[in-house]
N, C-alpha and C. Protein backbone atom coordinates (compact mmCIF):
# COMPACT_ATOMS: atom_id res chain seq x y z
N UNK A 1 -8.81 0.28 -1.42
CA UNK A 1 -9.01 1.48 -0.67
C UNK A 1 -8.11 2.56 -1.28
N UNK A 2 -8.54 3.73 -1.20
CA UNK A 2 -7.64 4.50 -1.85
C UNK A 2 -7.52 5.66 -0.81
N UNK A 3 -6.23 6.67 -0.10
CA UNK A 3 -6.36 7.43 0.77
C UNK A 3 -5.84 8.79 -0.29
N UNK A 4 -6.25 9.90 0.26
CA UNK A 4 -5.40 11.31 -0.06
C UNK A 4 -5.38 11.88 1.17
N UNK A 5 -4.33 12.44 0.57
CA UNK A 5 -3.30 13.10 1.71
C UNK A 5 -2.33 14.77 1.26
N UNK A 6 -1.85 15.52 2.10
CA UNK A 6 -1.09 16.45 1.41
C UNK A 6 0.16 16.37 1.45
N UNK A 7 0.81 15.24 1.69
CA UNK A 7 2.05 14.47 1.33
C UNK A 7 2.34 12.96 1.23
N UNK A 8 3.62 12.82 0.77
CA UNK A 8 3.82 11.11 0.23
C UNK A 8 4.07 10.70 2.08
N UNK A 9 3.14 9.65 1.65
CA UNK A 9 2.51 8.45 2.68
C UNK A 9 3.76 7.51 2.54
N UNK A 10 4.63 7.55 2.49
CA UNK A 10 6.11 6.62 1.88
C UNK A 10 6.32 6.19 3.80
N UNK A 11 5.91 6.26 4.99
CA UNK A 11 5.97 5.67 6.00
C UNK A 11 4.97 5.00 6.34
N UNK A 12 3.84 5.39 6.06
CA UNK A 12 2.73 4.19 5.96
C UNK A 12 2.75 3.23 5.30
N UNK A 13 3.33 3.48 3.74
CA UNK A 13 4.05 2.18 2.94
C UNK A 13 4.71 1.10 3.78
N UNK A 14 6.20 1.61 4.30
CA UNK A 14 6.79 1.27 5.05
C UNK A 14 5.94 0.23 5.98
N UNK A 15 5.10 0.81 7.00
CA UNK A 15 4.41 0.25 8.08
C UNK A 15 3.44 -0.91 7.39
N UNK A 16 2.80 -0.74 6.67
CA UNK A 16 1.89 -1.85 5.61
C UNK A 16 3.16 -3.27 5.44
N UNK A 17 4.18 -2.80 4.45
CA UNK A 17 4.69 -3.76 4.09
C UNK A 17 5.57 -4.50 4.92
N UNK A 18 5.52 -3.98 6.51
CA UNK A 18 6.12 -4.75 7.42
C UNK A 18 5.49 -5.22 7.97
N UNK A 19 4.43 -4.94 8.05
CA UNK A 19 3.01 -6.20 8.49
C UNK A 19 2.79 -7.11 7.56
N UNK A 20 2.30 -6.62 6.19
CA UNK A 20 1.74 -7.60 5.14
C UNK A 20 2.60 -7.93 4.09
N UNK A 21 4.09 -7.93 4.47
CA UNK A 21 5.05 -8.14 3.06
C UNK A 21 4.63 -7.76 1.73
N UNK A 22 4.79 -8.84 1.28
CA UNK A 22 4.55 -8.32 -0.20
C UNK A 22 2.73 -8.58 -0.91
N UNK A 23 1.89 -8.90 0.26
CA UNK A 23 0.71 -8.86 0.18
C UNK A 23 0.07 -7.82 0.28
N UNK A 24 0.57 -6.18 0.16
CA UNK A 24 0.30 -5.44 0.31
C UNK A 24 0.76 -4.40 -1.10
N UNK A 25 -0.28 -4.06 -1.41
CA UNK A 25 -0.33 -3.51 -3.00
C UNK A 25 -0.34 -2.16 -2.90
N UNK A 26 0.56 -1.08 -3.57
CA UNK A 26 0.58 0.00 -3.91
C UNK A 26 0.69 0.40 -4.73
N UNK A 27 -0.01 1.57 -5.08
CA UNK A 27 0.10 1.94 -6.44
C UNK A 27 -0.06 3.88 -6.55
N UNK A 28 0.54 4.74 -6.80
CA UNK A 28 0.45 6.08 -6.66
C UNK A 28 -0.67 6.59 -7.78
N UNK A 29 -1.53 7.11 -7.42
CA UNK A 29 -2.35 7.67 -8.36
C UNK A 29 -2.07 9.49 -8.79
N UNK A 30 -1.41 10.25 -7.54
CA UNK A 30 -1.65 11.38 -7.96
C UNK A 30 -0.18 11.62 -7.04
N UNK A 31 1.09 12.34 -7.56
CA UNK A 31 2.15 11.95 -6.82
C UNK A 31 2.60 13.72 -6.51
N UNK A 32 1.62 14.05 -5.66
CA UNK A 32 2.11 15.23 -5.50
C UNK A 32 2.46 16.67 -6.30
N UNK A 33 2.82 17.70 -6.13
CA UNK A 33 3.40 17.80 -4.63
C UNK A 33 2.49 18.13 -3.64
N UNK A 34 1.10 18.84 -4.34
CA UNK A 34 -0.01 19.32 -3.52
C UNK A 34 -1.10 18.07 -2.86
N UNK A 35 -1.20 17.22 -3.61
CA UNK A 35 -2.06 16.01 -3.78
C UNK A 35 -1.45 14.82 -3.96
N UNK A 36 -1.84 13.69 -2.61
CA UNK A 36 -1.05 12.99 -2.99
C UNK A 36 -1.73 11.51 -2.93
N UNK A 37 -2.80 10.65 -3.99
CA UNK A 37 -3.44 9.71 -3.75
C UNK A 37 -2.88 8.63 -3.98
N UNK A 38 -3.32 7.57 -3.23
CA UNK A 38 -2.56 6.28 -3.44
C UNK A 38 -3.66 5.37 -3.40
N UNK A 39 -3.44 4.21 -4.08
CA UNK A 39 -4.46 2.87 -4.40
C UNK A 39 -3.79 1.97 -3.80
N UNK A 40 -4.43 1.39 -2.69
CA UNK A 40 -4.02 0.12 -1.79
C UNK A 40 -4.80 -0.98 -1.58
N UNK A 41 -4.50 -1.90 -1.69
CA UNK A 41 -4.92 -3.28 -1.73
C UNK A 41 -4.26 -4.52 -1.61
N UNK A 42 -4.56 -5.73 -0.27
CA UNK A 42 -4.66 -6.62 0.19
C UNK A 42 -4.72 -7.59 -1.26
N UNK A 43 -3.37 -8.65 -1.66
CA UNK A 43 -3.71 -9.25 -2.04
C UNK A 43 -3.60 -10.65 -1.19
N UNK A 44 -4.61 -11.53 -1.70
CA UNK A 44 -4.63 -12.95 -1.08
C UNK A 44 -3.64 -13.28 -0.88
N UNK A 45 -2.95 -14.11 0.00
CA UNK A 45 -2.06 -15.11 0.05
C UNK A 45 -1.67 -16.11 -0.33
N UNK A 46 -0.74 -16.55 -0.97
CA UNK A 46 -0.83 -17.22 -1.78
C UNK A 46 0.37 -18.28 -1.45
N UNK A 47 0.46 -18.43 -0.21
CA UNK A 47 1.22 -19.61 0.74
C UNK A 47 0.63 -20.84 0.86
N UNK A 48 1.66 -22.16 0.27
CA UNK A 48 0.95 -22.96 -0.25
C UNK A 48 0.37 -23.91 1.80
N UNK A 49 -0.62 -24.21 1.28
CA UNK A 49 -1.33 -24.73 3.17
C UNK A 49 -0.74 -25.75 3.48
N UNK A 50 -0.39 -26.40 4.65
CA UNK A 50 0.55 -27.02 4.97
C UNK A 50 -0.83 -28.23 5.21
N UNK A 51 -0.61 -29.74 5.23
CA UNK A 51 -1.14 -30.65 5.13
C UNK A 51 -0.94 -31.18 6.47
């Protein structure tokens, strides 16, 4: 998913990666100051399953 915005989203980061740790992918595509897109993505989990 990718959002734009007219400033850095750096508290939605925040809020993502305290839900989804480090399963939660960011990446800045366009870093302001007018435009500010970001590339986000859910990666799998990769916690090994308990038996």
């Amino acid at each position: 998913m990718q959002i734009v915005v007219d400033h850095d989203p750096r508290r939605l980061r925040l809020q993502l990666e305290a839900k989804h740790g480090s399963r939660c992918a960011w990446s800045y595509l366009e870093n302001g100051p007018d435009v500010w897109r970001v590339r986000l993505r859910l990666l799998p989990d990769r916690s090994p399953e308990l038996a």
